[in-house]
N, C-alpha and C. Protein backbone atom coordinates (compact mmCIF):
# COMPACT_ATOMS: atom_id res chain seq x y z
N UNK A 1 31.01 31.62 49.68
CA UNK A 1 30.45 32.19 48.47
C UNK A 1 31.45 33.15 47.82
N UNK A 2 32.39 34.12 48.35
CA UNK A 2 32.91 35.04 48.15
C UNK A 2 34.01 34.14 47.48
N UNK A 3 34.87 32.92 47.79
CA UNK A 3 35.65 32.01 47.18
C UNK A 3 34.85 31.40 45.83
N UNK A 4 33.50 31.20 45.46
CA UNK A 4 33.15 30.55 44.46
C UNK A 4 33.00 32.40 43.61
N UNK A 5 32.63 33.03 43.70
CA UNK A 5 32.57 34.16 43.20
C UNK A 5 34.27 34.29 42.38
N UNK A 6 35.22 34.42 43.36
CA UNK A 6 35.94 34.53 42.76
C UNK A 6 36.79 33.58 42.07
N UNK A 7 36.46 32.53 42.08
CA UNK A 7 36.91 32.00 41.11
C UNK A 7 36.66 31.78 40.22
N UNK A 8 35.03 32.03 39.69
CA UNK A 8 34.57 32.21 38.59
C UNK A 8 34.93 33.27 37.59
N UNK A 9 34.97 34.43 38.34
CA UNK A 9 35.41 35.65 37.54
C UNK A 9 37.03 35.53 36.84
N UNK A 10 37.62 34.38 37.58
CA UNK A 10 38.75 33.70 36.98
C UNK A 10 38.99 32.65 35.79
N UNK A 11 37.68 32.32 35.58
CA UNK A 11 37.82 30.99 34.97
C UNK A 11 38.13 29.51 35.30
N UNK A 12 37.61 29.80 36.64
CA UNK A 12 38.30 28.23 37.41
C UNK A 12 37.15 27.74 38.24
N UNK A 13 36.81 26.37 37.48
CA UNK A 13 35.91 25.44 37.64
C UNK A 13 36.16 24.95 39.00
N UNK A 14 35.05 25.66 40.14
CA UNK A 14 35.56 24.57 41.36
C UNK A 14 34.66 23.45 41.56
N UNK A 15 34.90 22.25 41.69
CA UNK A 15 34.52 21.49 41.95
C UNK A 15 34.25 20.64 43.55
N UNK A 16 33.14 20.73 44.22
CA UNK A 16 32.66 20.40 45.83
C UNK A 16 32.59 19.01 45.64
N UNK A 17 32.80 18.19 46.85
CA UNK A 17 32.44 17.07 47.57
C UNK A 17 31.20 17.23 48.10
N UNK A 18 30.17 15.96 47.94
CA UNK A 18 28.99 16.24 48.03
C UNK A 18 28.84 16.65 49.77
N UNK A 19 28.29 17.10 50.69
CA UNK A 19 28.30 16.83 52.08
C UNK A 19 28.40 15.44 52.33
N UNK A 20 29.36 15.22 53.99
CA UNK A 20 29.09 13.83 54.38
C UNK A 20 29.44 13.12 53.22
N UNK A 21 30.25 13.22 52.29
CA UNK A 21 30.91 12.14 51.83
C UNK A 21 32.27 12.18 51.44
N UNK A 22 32.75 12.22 52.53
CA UNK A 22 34.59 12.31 52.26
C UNK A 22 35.08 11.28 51.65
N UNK A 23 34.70 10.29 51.13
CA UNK A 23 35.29 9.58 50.35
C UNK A 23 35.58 9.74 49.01
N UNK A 24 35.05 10.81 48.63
CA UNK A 24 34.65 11.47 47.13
C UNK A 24 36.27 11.91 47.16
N UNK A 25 36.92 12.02 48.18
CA UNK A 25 38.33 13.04 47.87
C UNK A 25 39.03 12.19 49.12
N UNK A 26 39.38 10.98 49.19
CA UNK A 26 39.33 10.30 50.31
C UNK A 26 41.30 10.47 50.53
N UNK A 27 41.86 10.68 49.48
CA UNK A 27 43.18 11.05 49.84
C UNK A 27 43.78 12.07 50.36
N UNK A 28 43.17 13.01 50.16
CA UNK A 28 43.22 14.51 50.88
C UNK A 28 42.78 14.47 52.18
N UNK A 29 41.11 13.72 52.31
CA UNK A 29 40.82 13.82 53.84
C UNK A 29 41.65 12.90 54.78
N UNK A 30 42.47 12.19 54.16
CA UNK A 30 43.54 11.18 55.06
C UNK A 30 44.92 11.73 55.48
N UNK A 31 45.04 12.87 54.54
CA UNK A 31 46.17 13.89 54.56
C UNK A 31 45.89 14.98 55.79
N UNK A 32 44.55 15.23 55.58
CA UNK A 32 44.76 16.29 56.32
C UNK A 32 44.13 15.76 57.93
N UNK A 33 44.12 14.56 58.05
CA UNK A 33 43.47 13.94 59.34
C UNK A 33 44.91 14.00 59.95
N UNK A 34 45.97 13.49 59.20
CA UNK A 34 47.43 13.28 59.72
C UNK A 34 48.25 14.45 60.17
N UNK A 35 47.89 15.32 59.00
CA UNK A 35 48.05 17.08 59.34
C UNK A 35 47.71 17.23 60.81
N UNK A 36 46.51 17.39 61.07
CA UNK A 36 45.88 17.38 62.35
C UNK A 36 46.25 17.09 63.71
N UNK A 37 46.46 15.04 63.52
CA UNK A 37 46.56 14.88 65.10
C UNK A 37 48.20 14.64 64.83
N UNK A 38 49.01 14.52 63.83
CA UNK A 38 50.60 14.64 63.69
C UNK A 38 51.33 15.91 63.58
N UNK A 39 50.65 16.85 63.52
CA UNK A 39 51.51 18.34 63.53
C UNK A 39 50.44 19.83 64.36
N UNK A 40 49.30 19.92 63.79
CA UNK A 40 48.52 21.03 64.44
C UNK A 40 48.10 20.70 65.97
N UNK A 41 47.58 19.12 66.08
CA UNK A 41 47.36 19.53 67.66
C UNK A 41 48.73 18.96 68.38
N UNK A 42 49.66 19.14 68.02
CA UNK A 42 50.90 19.54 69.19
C UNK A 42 51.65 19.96 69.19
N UNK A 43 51.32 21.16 68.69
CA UNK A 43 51.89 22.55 68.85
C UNK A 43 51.46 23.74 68.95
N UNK A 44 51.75 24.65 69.44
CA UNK A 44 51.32 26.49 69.77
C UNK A 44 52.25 27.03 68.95
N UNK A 45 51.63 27.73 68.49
CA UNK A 45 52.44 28.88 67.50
C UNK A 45 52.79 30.14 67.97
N UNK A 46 53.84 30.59 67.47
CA UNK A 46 54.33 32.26 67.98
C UNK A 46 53.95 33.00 66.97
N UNK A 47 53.69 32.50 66.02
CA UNK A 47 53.82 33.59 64.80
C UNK A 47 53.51 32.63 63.32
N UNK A 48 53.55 33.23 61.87
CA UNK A 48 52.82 32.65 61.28
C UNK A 48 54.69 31.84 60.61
N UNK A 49 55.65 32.41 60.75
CA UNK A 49 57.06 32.24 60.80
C UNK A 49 57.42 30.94 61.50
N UNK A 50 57.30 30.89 62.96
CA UNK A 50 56.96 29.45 63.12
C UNK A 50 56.18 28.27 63.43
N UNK A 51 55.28 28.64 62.48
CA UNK A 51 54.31 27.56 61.78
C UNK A 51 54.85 26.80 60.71
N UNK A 52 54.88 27.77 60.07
CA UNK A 52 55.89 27.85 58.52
C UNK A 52 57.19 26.50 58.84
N UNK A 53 58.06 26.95 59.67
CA UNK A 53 58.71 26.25 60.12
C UNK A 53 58.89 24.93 60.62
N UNK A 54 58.03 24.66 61.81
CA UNK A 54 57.22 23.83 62.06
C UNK A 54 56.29 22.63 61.31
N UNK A 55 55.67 23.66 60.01
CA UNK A 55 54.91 22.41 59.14
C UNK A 55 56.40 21.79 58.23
N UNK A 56 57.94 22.60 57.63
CA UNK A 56 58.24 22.35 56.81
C UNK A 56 59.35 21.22 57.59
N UNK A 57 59.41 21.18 58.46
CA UNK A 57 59.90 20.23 59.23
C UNK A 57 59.04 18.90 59.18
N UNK A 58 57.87 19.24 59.96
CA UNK A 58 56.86 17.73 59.95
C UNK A 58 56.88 17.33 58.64
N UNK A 59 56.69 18.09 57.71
CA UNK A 59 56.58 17.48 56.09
C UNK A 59 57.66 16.59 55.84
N UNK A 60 58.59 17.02 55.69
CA UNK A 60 60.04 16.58 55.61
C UNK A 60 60.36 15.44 56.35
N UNK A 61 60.07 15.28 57.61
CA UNK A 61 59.69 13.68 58.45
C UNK A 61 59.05 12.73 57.46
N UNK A 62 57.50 13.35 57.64
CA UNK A 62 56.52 12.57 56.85
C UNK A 62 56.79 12.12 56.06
N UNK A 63 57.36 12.76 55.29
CA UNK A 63 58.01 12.22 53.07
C UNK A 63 58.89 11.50 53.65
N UNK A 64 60.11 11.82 54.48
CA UNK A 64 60.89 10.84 54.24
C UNK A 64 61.74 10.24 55.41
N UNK A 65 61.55 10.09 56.44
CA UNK A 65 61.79 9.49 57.74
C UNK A 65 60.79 8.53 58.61
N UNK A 66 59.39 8.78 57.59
CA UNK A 66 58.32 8.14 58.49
C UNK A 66 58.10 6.70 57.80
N UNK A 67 58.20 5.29 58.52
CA UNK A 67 57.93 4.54 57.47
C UNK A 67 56.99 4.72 56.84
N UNK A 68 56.81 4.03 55.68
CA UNK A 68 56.07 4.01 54.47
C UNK A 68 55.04 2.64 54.66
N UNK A 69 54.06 2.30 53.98
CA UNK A 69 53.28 1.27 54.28
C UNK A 69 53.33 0.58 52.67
N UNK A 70 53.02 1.84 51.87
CA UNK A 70 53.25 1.31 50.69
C UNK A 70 54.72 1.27 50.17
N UNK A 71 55.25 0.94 50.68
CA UNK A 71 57.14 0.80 50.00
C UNK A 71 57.68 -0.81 51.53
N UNK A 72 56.68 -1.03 51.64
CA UNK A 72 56.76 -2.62 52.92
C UNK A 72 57.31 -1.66 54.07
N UNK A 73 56.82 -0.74 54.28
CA UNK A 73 56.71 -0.59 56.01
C UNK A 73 58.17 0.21 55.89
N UNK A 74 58.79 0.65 55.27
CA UNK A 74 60.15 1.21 55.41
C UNK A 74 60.19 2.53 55.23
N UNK A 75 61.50 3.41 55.46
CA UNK A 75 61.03 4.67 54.96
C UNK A 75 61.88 4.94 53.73
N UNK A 76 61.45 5.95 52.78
CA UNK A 76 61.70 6.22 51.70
C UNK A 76 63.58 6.27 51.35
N UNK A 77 64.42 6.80 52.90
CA UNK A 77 65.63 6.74 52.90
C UNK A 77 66.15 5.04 52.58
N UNK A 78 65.39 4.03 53.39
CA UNK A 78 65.99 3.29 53.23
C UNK A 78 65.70 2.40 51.86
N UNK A 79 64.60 3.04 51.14
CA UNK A 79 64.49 2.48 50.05
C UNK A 79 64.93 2.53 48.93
N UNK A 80 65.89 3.92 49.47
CA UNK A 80 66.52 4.38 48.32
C UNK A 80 68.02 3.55 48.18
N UNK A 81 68.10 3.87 49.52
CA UNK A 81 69.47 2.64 49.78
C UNK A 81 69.24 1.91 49.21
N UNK A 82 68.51 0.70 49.06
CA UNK A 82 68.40 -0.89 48.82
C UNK A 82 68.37 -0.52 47.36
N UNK A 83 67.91 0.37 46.57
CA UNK A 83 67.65 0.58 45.22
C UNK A 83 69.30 1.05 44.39
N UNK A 84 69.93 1.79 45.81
CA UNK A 84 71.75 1.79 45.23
C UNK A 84 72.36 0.69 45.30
């Protein structure tokens, strides 16, 4: 409540997913499922420094070392190749 409060007093329309229906935002909840069992549950943190660290690494895999499904299963490096 204290988050819809304040964002009103801002001018910023938030908009909810109804309960029980994650499909309403079905790209985000696929993001952050991967978040989850690909970076938060395997690892312990020391500090909020290396977390920080930690996520900007996994990200950086993800975008562009992990194959891709939509680019035929490759990863973004090598697609860039084939495109030079």
């Amino acid at each position: 409540m204290a988050f819809r409060t304040w964002a009103e007093d801002r001018g910023i329309h938030v908009m909810f997913i109804q309960p029980g229906k994650p499909t309403q935002n079905a790209y985000v909840e696929r993001f952050n499922r991967t978040v989850r069992h690909e970076w938060l549950d395997l690892h312990l943190f020391d500090s909020i420094e290396h977390a920080q660290a930690t996520a900007t690494q996994w990200l950086w895999q993800y975008n562009n070392e992990r194959p891709n499904t939509a680019i035929g299963g490759i990863t973004p490096k090598q697609k860039l190749a084939k495109a030079a």
